[in-house]
N, C-alpha and C. Protein backbone atom coordinates (compact mmCIF):
# COMPACT_ATOMS: atom_id res chain seq x y z
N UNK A 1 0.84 -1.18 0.00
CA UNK A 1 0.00 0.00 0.00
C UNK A 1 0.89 1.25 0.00
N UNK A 2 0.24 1.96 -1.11
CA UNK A 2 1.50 3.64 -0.99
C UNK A 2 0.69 4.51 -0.40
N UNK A 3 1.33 5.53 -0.43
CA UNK A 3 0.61 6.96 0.43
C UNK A 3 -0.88 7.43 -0.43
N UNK A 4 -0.60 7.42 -1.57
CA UNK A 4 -1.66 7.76 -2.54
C UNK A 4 -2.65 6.65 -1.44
N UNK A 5 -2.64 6.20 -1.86
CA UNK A 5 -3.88 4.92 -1.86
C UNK A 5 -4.49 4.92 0.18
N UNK A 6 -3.58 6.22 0.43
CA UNK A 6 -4.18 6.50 2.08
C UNK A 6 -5.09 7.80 2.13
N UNK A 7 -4.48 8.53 0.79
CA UNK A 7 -5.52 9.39 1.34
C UNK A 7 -7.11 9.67 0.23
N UNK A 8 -7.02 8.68 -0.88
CA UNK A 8 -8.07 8.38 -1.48
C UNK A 8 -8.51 7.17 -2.31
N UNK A 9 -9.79 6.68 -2.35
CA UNK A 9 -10.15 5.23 -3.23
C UNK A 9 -9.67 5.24 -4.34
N UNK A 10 -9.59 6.32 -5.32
CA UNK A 10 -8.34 5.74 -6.51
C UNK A 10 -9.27 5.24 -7.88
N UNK A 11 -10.89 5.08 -7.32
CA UNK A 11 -11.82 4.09 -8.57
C UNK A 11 -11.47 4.92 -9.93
N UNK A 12 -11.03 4.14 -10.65
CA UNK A 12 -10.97 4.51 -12.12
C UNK A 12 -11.63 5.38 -12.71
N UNK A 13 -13.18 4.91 -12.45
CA UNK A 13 -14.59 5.29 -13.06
C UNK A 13 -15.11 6.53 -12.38
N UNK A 14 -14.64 7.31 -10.75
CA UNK A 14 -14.48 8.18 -10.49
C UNK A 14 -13.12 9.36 -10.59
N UNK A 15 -12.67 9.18 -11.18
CA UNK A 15 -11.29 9.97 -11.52
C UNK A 15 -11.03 10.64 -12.69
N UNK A 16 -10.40 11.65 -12.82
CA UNK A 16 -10.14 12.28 -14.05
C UNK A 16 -9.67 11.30 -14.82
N UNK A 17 -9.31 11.51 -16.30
CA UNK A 17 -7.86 10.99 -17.43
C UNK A 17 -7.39 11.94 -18.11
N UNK A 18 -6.21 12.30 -18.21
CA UNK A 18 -5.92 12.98 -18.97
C UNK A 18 -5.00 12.55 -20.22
N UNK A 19 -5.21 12.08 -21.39
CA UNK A 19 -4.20 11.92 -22.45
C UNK A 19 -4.18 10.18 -22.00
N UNK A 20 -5.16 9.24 -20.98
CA UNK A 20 -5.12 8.35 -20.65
C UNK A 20 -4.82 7.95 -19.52
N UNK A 21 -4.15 8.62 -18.90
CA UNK A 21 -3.74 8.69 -17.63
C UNK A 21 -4.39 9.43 -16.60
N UNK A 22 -4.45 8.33 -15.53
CA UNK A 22 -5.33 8.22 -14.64
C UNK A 22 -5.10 9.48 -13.62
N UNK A 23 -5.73 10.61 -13.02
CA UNK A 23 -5.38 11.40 -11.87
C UNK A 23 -4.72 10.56 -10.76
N UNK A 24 -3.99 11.18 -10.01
CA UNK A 24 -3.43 10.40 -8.72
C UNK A 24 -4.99 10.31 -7.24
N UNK A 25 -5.76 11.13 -7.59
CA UNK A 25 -6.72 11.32 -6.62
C UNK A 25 -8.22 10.99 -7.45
N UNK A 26 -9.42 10.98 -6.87
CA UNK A 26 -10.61 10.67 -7.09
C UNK A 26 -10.67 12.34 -8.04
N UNK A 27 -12.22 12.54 -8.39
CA UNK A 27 -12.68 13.92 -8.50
C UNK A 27 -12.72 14.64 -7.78
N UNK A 28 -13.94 13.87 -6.71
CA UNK A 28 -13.70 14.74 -5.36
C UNK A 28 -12.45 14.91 -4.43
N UNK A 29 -11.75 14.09 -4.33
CA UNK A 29 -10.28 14.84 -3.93
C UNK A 29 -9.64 15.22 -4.21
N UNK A 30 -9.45 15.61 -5.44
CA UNK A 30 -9.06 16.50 -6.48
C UNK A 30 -9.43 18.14 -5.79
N UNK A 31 -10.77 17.88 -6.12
CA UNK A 31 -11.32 19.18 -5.45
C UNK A 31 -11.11 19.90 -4.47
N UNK A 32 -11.09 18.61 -3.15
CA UNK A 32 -10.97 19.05 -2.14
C UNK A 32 -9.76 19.25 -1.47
N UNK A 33 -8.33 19.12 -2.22
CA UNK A 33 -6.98 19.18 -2.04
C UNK A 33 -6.99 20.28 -2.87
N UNK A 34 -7.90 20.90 -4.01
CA UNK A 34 -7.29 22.19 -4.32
C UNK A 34 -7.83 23.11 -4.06
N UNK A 35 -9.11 22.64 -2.97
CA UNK A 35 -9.47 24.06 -2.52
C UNK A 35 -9.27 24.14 -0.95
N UNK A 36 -7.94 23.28 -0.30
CA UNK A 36 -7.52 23.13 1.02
C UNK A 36 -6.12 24.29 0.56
N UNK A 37 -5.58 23.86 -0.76
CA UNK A 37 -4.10 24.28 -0.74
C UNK A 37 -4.47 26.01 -1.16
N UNK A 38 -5.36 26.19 -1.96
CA UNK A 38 -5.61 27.84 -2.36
C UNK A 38 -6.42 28.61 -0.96
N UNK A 39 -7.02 27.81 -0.14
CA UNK A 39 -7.24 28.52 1.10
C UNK A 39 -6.20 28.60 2.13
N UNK A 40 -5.78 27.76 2.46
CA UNK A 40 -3.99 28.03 3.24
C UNK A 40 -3.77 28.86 2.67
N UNK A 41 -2.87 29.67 1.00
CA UNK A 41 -2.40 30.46 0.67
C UNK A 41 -2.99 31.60 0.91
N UNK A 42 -4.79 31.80 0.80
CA UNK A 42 -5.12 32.77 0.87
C UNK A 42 -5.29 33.45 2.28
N UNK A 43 -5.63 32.58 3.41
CA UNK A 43 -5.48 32.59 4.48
C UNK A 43 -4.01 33.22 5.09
N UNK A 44 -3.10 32.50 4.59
CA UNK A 44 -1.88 33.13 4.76
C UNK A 44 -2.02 34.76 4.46
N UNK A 45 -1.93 35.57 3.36
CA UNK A 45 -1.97 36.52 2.90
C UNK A 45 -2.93 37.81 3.45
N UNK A 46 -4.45 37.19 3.76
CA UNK A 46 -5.00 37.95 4.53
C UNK A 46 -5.63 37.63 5.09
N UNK A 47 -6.25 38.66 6.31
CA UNK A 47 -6.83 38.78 7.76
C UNK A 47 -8.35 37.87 7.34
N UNK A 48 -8.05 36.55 8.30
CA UNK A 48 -9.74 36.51 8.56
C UNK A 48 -9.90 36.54 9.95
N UNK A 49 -11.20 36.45 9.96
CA UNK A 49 -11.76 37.34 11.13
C UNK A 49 -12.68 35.89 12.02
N UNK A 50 -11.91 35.13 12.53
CA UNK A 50 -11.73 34.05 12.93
C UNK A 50 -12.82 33.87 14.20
N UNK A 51 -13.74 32.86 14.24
CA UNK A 51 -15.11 33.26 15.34
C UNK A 51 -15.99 32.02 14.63
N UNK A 52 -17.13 31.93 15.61
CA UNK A 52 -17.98 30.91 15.48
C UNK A 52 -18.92 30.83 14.52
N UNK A 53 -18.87 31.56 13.61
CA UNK A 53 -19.87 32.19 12.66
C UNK A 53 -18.96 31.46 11.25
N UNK A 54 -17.84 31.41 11.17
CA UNK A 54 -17.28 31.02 10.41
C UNK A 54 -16.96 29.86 10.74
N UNK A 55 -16.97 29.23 11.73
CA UNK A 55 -16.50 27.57 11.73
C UNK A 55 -18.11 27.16 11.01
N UNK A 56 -19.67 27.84 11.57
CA UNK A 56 -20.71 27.37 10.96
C UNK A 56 -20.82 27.46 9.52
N UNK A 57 -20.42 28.38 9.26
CA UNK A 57 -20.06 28.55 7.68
C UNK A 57 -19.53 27.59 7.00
N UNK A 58 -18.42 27.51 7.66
CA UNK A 58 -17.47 25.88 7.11
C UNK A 58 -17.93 24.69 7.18
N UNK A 59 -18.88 24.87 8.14
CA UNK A 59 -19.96 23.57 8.25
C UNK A 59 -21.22 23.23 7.02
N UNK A 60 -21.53 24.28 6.78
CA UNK A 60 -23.11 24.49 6.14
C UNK A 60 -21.98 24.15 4.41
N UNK A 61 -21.16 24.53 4.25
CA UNK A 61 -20.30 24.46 3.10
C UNK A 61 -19.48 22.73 2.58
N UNK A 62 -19.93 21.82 3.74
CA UNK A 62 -19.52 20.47 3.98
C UNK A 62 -20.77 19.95 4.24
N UNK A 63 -22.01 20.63 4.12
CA UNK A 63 -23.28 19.52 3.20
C UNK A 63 -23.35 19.32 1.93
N UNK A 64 -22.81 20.51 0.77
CA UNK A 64 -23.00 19.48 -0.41
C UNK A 64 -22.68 18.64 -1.00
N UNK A 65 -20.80 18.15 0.01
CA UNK A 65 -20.32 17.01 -0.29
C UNK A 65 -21.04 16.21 0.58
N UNK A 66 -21.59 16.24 1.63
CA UNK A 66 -22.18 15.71 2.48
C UNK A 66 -23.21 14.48 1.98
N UNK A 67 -24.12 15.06 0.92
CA UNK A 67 -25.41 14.82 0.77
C UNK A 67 -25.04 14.14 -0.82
N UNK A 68 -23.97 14.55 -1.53
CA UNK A 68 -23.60 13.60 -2.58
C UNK A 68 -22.99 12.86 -2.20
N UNK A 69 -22.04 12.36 -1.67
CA UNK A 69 -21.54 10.83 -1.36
C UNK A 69 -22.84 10.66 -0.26
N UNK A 70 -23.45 10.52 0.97
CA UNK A 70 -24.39 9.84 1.51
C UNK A 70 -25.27 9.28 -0.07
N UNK A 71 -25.98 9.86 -0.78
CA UNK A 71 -27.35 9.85 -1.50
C UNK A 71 -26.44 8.27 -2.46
N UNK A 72 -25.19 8.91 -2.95
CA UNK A 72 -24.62 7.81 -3.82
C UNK A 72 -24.65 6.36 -3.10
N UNK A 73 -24.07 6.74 -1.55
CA UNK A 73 -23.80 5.39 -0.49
C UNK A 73 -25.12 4.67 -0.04
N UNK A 74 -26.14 5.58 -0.28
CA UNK A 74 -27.53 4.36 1.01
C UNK A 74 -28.52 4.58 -0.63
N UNK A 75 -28.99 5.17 -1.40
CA UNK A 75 -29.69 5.21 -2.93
C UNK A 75 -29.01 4.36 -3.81
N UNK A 76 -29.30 3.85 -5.01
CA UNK A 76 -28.67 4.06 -6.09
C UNK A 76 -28.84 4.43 -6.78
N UNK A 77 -28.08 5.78 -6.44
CA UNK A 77 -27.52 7.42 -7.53
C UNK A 77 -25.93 6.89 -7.53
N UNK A 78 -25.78 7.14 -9.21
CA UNK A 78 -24.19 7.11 -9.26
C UNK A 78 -24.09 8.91 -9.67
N UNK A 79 -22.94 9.66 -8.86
CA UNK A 79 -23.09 10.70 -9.18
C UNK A 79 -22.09 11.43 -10.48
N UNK A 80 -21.77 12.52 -11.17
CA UNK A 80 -20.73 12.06 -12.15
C UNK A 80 -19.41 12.79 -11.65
N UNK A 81 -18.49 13.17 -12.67
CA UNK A 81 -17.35 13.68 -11.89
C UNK A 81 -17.07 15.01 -11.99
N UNK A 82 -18.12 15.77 -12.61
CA UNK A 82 -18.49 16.77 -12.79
C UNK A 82 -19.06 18.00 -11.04
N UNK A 83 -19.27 16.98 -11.28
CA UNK A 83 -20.40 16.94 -9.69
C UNK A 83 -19.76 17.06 -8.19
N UNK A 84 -18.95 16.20 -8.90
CA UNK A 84 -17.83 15.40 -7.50
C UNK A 84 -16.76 16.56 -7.26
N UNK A 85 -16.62 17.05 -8.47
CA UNK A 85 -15.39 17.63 -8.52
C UNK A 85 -15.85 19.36 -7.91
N UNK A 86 -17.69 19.80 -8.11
CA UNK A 86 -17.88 21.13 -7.24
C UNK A 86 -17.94 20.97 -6.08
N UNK A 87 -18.77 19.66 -5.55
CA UNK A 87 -18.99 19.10 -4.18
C UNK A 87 -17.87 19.41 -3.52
N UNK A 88 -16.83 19.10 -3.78
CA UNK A 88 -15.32 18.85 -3.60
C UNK A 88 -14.98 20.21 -2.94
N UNK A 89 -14.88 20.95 -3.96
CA UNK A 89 -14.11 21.96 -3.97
C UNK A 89 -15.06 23.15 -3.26
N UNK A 90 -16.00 22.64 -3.09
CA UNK A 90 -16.76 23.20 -1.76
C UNK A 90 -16.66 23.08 -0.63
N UNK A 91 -16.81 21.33 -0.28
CA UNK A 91 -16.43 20.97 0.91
C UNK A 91 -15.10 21.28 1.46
N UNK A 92 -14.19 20.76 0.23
CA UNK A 92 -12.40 21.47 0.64
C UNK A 92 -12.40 22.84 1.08
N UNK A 93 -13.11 23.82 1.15
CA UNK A 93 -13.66 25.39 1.41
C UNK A 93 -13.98 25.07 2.54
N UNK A 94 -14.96 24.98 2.95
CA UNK A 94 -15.28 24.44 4.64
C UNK A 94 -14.29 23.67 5.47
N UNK A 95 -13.83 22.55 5.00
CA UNK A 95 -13.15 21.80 5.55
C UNK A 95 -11.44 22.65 5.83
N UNK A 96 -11.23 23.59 4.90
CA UNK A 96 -10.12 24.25 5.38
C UNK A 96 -10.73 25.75 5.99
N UNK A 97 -11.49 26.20 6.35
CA UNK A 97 -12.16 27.16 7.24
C UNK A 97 -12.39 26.34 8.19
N UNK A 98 -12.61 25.07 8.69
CA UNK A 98 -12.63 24.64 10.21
C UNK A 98 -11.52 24.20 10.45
N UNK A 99 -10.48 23.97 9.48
CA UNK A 99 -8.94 23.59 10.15
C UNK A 99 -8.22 24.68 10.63
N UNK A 100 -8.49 26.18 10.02
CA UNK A 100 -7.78 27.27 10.04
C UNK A 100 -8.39 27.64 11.28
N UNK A 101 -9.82 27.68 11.43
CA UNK A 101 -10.12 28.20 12.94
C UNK A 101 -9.34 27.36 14.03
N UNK A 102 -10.04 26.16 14.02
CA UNK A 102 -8.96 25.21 14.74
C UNK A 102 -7.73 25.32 15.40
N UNK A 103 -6.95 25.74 14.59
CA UNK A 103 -5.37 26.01 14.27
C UNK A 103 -5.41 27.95 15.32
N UNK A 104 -6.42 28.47 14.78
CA UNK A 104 -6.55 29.62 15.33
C UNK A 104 -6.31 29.55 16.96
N UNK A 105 -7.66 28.55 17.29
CA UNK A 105 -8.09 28.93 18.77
C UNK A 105 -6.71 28.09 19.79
N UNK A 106 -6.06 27.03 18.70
CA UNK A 106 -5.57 26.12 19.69
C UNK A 106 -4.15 27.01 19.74
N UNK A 107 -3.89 28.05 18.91
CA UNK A 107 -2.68 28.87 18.87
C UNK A 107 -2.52 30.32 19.62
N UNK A 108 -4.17 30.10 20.30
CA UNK A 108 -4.48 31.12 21.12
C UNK A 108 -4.60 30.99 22.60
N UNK A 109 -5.11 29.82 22.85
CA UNK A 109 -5.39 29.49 24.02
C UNK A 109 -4.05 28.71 24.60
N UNK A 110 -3.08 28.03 23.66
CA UNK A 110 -2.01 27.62 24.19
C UNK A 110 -0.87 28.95 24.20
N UNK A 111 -0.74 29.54 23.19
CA UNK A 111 -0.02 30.36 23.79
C UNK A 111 -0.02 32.04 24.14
């Protein structure tokens, strides 16, 4: 087992190709690794205004991946990669607005 294959399923039939070749990640983690790495940068650069209003934000922003993989997992809806890939890059938006708060409070209260 390599590192790839730890941090996503890898299915063929969910994944980009490009020129034949397979993405190293799904759609949706595609997404959600490029909208973790452009929020770090942007985060870096400028002031957010760090509070509970925005961790809910980051929450409400991690239902529409939420509700496409559940609907795909307990229905049978296959969803496409079109799909996967906004879900994604939505949820990766939330999901790095509750790591950054995170990172905030625990860099506040410890030191």
């Amino acid at each position: 087992m390599n590192f790839i294959d730890s941090i996503c399923h890898r299915k063929p039939e969910r994944s980009f190709h490009l020129k034949g070749h397979q993405f190293p990640v799904c759609a949706r983690c595609t997404g959600i690794y490029i909208s973790l790495f452009l929020y770090f940068i942007y985060s870096y650069y400028f002031y957010l205004n760090h509070g509970l209003g925005l961790v809910i934000f980051g929450i409400i922003l991690l239902l529409p991946m939420y509700v496409d993989g559940m609907t795909q997992y307990y229905w049978d809806r296959e969803s496409n990669n079109n799909l996967r890939l906004i879900t994604g890059l939505i949820g990766g938006l939330g999901l790095a607005i509750i790591i950054t708060n995170i990172i905030y409070f625990i860099f506040n209260i410890l030191f």
